[in-house]
PDB file of N, CA and C in Angstrom:
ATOM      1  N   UNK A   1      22.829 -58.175   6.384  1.00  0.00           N
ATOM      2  CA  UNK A   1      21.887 -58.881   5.553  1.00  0.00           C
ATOM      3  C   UNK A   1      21.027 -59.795   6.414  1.00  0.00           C
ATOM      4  N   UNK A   2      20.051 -59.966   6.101  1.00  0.00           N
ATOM      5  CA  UNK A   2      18.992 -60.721   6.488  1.00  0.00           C
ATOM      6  C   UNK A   2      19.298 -62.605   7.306  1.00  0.00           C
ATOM      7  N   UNK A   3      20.280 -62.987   6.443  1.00  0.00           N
ATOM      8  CA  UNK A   3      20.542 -64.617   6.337  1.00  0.00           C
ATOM      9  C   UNK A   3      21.885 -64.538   6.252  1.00  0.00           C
ATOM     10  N   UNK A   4      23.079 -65.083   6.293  1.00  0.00           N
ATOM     11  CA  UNK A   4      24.528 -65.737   5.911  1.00  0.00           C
ATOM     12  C   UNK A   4      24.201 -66.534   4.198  1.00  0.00           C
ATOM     13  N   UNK A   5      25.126 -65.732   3.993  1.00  0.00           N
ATOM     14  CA  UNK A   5      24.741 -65.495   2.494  1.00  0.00           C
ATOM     15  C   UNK A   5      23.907 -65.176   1.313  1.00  0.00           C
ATOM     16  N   UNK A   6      22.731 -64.271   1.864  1.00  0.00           N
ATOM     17  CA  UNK A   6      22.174 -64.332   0.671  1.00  0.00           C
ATOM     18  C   UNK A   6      22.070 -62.710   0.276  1.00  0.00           C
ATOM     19  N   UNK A   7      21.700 -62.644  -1.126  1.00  0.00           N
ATOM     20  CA  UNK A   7      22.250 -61.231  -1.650  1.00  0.00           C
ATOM     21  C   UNK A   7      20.770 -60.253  -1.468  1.00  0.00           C
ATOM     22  N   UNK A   8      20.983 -59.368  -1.496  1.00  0.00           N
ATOM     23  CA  UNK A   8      19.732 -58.622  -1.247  1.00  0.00           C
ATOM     24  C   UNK A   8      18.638 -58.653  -2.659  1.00  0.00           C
ATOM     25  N   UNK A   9      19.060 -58.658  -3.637  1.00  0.00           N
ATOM     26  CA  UNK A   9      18.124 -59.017  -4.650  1.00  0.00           C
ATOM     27  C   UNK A   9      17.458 -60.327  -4.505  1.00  0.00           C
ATOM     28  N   UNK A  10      18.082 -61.029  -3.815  1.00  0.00           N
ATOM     29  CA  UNK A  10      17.572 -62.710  -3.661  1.00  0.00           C
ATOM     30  C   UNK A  10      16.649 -62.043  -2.798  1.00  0.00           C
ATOM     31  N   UNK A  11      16.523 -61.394  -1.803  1.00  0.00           N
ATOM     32  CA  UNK A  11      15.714 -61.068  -0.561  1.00  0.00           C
ATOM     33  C   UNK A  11      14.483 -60.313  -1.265  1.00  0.00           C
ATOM     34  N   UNK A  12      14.637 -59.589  -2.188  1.00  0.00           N
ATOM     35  CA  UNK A  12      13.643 -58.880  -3.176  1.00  0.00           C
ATOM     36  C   UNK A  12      12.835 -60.154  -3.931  1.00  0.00           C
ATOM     37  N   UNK A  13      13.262 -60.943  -4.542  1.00  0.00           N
ATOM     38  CA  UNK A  13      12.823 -62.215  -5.401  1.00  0.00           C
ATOM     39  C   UNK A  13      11.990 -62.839  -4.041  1.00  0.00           C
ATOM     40  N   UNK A  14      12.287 -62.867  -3.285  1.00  0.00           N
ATOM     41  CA  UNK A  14      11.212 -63.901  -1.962  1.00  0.00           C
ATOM     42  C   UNK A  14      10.292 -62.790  -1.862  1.00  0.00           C
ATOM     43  N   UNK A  15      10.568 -61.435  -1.704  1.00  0.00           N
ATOM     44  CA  UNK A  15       9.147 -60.309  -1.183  1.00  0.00           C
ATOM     45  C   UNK A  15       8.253 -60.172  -2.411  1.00  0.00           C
ATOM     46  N   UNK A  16       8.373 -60.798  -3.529  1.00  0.00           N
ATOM     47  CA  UNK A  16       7.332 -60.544  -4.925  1.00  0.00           C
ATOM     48  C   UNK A  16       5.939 -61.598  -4.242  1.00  0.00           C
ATOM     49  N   UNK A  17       5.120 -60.503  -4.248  1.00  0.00           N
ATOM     50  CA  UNK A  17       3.587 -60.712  -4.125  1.00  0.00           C
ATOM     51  C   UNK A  17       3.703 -60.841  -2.679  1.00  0.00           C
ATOM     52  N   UNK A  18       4.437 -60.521  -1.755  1.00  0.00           N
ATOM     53  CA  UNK A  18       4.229 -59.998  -0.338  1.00  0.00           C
ATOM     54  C   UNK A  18       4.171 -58.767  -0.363  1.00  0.00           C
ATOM     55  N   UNK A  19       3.628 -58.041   1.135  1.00  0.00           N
ATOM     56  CA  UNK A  19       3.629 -57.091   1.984  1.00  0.00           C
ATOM     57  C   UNK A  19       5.137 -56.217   2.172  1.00  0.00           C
ATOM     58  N   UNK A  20       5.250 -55.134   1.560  1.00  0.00           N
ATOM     59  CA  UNK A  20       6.382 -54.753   2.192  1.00  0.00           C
ATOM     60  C   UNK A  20       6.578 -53.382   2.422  1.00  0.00           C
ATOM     61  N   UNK A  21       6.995 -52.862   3.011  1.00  0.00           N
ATOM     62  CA  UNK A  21       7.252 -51.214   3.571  1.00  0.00           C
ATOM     63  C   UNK A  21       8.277 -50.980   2.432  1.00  0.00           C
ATOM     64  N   UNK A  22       8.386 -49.596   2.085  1.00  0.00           N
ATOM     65  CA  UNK A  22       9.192 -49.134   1.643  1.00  0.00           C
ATOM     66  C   UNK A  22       9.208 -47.351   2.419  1.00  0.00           C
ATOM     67  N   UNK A  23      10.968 -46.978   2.464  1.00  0.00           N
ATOM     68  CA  UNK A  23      10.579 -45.211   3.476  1.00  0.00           C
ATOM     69  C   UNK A  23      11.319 -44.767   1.818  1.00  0.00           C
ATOM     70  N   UNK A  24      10.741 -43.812   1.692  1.00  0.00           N
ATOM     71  CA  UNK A  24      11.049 -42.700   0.604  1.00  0.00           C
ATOM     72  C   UNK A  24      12.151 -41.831   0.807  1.00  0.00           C
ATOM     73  N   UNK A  25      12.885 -41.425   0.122  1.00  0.00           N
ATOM     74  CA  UNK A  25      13.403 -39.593   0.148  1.00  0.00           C
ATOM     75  C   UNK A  25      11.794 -38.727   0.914  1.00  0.00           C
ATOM     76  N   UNK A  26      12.323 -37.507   1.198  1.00  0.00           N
ATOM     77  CA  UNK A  26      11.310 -36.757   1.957  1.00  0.00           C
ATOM     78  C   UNK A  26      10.275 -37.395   3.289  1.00  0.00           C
ATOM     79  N   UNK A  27      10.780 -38.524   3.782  1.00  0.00           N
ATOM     80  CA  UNK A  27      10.427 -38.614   4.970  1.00  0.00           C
ATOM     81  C   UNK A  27       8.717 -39.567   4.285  1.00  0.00           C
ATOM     82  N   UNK A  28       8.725 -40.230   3.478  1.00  0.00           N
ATOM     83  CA  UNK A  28       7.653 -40.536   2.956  1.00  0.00           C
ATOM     84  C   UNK A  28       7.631 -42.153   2.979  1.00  0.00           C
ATOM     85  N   UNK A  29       6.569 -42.784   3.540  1.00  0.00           N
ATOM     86  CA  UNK A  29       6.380 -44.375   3.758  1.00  0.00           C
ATOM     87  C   UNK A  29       5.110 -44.832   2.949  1.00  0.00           C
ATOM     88  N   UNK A  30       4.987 -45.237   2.088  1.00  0.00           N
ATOM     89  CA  UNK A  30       4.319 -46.549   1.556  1.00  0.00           C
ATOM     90  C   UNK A  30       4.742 -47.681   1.803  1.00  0.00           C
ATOM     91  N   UNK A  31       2.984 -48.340   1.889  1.00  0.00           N
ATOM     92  CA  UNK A  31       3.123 -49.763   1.660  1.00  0.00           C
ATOM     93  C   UNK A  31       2.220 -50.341   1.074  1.00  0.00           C
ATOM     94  N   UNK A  32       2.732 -51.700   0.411  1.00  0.00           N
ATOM     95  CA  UNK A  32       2.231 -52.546  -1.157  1.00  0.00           C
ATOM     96  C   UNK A  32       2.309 -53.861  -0.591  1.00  0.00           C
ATOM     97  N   UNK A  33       2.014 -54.299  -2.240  1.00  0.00           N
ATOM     98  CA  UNK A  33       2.104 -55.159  -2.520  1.00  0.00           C
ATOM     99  C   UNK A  33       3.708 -55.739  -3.321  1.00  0.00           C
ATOM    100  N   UNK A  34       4.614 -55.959  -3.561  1.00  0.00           N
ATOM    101  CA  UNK A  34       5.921 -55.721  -4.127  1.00  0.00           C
ATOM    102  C   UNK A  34       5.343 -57.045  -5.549  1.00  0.00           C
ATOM    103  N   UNK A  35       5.299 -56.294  -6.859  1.00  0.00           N
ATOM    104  CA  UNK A  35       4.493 -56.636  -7.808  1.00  0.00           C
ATOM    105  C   UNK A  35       5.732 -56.888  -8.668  1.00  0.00           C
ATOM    106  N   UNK A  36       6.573 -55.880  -8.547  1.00  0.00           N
ATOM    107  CA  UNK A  36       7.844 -55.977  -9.407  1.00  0.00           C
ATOM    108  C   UNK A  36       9.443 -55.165  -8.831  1.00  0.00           C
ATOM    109  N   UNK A  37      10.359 -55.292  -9.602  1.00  0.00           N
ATOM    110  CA  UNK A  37      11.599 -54.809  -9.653  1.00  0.00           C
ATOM    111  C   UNK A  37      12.301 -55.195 -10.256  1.00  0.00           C
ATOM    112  N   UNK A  38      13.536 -53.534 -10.577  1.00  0.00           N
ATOM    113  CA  UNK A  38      14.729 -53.786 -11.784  1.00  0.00           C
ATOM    114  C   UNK A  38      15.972 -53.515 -10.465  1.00  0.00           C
ATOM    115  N   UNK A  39      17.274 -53.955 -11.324  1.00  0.00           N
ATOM    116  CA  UNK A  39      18.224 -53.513 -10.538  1.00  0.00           C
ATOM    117  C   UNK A  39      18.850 -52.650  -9.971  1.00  0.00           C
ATOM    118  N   UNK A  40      17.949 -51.489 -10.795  1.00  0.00           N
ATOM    119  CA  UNK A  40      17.864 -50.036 -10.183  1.00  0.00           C
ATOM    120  C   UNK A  40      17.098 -50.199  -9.102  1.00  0.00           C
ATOM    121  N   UNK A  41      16.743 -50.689  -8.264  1.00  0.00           N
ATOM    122  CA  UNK A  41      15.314 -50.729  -7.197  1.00  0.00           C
ATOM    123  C   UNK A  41      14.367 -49.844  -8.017  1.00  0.00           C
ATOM    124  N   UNK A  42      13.717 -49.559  -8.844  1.00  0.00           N
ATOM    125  CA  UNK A  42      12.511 -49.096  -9.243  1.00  0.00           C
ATOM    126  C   UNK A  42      11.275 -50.075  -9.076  1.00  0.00           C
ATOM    127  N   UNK A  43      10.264 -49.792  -8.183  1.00  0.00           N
ATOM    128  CA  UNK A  43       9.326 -50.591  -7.675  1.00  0.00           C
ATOM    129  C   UNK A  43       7.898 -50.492  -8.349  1.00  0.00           C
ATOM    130  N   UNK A  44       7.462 -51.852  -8.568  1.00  0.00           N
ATOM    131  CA  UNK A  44       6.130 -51.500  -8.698  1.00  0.00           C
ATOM    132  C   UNK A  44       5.291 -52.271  -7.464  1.00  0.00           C
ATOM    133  N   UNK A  45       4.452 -51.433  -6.750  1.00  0.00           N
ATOM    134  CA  UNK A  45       3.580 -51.359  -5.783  1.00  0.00           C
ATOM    135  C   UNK A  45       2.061 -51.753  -6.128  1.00  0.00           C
ATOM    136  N   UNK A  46       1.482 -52.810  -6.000  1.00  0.00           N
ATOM    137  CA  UNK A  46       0.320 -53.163  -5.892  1.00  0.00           C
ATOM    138  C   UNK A  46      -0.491 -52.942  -4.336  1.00  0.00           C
ATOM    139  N   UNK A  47      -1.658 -52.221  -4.687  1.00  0.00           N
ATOM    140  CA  UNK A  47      -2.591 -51.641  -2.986  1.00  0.00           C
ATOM    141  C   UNK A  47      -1.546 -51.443  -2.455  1.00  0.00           C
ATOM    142  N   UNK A  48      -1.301 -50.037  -2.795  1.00  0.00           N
ATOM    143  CA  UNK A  48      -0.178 -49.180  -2.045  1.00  0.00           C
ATOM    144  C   UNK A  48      -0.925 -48.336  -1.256  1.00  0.00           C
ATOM    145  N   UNK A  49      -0.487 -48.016  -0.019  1.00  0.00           N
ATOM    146  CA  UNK A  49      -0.756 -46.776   0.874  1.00  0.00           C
ATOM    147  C   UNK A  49       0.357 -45.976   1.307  1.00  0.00           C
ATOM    148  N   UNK A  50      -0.096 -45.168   1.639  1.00  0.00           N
ATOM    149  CA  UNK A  50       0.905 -43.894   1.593  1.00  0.00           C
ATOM    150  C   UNK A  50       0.517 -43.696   3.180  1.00  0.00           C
ATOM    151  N   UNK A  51       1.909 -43.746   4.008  1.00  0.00           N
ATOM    152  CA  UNK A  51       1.715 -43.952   5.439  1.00  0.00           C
ATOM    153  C   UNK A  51       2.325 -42.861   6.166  1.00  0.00           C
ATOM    154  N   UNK A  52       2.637 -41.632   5.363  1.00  0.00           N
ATOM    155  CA  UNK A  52       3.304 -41.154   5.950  1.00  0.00           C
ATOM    156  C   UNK A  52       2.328 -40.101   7.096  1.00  0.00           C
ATOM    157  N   UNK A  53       1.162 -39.551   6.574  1.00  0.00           N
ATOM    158  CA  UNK A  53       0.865 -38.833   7.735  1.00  0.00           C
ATOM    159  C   UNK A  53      -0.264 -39.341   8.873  1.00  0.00           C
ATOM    160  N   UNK A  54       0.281 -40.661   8.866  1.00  0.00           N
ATOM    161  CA  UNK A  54      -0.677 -40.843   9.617  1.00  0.00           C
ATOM    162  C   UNK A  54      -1.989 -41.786   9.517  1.00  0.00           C
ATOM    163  N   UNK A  55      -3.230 -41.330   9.054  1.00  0.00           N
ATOM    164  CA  UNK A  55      -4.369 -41.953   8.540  1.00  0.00           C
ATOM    165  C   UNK A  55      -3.519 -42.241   7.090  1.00  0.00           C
ATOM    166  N   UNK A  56      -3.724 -43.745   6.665  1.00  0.00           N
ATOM    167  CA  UNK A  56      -3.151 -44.646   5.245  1.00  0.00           C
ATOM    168  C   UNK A  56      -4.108 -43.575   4.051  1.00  0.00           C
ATOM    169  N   UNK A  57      -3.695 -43.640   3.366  1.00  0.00           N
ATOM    170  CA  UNK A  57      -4.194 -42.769   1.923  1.00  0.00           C
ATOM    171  C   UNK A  57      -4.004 -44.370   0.646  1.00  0.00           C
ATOM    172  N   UNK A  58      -4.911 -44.782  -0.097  1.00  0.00           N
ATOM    173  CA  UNK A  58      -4.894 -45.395  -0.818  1.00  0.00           C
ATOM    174  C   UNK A  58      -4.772 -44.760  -2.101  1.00  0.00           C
ATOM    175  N   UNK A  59      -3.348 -45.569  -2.381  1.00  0.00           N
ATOM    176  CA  UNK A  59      -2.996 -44.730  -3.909  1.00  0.00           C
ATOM    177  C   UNK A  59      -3.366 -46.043  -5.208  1.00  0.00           C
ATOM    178  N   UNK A  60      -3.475 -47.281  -4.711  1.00  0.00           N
ATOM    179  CA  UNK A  60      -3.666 -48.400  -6.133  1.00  0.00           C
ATOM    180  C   UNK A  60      -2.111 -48.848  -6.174  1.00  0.00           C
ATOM    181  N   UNK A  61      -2.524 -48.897  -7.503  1.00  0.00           N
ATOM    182  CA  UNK A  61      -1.121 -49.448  -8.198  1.00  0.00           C
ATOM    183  C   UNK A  61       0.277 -47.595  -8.567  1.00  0.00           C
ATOM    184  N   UNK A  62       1.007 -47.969  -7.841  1.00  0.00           N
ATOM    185  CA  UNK A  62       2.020 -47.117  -8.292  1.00  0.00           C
ATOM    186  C   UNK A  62       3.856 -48.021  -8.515  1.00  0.00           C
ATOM    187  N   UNK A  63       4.701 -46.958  -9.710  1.00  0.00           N
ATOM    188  CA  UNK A  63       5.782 -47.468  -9.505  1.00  0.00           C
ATOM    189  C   UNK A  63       6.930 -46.387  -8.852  1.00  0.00           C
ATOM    190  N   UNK A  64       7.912 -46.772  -8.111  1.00  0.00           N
ATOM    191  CA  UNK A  64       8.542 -45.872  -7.694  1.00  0.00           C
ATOM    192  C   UNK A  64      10.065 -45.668  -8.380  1.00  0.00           C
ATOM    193  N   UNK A  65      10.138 -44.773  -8.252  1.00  0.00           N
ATOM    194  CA  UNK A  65      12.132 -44.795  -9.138  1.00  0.00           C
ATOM    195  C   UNK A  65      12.609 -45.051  -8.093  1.00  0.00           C
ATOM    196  N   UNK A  66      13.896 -45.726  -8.162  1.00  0.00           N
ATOM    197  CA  UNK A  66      14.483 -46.375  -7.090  1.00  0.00           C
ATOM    198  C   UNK A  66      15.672 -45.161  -6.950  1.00  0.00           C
ATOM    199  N   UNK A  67      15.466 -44.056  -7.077  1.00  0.00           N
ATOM    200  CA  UNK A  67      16.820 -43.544  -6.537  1.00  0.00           C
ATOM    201  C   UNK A  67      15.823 -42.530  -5.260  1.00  0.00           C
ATOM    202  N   UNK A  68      14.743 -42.902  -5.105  1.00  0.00           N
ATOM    203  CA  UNK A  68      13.975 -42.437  -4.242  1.00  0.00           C
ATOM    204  C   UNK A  68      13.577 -43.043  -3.354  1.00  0.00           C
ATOM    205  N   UNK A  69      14.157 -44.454  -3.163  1.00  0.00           N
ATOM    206  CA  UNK A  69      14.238 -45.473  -2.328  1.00  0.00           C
ATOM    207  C   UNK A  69      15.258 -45.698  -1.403  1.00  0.00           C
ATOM    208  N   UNK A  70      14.803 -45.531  -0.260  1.00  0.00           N
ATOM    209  CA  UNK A  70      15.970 -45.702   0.979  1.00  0.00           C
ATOM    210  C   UNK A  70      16.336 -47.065   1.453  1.00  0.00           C
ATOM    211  N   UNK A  71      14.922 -47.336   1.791  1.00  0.00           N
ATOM    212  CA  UNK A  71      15.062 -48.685   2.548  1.00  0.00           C
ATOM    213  C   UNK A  71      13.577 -49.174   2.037  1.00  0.00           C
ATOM    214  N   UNK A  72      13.709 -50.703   1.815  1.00  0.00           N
ATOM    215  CA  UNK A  72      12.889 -51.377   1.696  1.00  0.00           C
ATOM    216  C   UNK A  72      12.908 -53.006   2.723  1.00  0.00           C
ATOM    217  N   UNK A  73      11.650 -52.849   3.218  1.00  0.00           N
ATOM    218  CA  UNK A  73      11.464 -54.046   4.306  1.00  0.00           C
ATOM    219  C   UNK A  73      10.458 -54.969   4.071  1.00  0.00           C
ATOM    220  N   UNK A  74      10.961 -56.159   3.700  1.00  0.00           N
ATOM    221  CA  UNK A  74       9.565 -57.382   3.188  1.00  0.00           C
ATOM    222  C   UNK A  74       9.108 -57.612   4.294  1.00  0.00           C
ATOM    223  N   UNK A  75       8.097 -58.060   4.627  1.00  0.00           N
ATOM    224  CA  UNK A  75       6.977 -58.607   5.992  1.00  0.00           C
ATOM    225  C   UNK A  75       7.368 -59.467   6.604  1.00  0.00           C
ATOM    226  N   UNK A  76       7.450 -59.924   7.946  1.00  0.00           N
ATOM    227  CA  UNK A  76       7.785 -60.941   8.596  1.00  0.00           C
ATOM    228  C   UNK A  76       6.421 -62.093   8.283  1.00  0.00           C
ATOM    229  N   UNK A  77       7.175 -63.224   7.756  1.00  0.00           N
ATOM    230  CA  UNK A  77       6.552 -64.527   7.904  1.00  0.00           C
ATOM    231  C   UNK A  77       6.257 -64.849   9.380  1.00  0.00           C
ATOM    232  N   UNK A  78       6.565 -64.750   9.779  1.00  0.00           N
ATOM    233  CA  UNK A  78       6.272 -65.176  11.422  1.00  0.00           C
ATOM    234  C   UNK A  78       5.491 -64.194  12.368  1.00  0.00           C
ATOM    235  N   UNK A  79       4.799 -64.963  13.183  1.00  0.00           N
ATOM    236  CA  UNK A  79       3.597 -64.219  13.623  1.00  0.00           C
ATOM    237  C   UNK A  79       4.514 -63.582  15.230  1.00  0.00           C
ATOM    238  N   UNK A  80       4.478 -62.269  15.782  1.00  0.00           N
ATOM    239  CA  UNK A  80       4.447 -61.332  16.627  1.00  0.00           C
ATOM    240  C   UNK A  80       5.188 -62.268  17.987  1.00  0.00           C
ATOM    241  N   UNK A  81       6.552 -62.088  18.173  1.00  0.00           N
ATOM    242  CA  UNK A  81       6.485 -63.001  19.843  1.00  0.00           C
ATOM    243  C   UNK A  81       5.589 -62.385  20.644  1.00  0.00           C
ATOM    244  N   UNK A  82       5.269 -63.028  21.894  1.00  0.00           N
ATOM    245  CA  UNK A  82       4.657 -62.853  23.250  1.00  0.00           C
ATOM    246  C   UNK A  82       5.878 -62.437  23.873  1.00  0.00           C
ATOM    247  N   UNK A  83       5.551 -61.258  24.615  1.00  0.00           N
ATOM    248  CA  UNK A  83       6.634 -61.155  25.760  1.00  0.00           C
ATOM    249  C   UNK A  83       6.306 -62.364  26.789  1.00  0.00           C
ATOM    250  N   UNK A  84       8.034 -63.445  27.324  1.00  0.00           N
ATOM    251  CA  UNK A  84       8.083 -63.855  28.068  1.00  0.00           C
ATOM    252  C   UNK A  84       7.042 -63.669  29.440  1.00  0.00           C
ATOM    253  N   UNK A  85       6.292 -64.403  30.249  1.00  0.00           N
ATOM    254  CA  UNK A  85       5.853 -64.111  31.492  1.00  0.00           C
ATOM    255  C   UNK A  85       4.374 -63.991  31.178  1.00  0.00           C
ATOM    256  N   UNK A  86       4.222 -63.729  29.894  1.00  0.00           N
ATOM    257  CA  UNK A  86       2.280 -63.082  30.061  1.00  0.00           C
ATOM    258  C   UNK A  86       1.675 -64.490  29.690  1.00  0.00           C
TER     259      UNK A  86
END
């Protein structure tokens, strides 16, 4: 988990109205806006793109069934380290 103690739905409740990746069944990546969710992970996606081949495909607003959900990753708050030395 992300933190010492916290539950992954808590981690879902902080990604509402952030940036977040989600990878699909079939090898398939969108990414949104994270607009909503049930405890099924069924997602709703605000300015979603569809990343999987490559050039982003803009799909809008979509929701996903969550048994088609592998992994979902909210955005890092924090901006990119510098490698040491540069």
């Amino acid at each position: 988990m992300a933190e010492t103690g916290q539950r992954p739905m808590d981690l879902l409740s902080k990604s509402l109205n952030a940036q977040v990746l989600v990878k699909l069944k079939g090898d398939r990546k969108l990414r949104g806006r994270l607009r909503g969710y049930d405890q099924h992970l069924n997602l709703i996606l605000e300015q979603a793109q569809d990343l999987t081949d490559g050039e982003p495909l803009e799909l809008g607003t979509v929701i996903l069934r969550g048994d088609n959900v592998i992994l979902l990753s909210p955005s890092s708050k924090a901006p990119p380290r510098k490698p040491k030395g540069k």
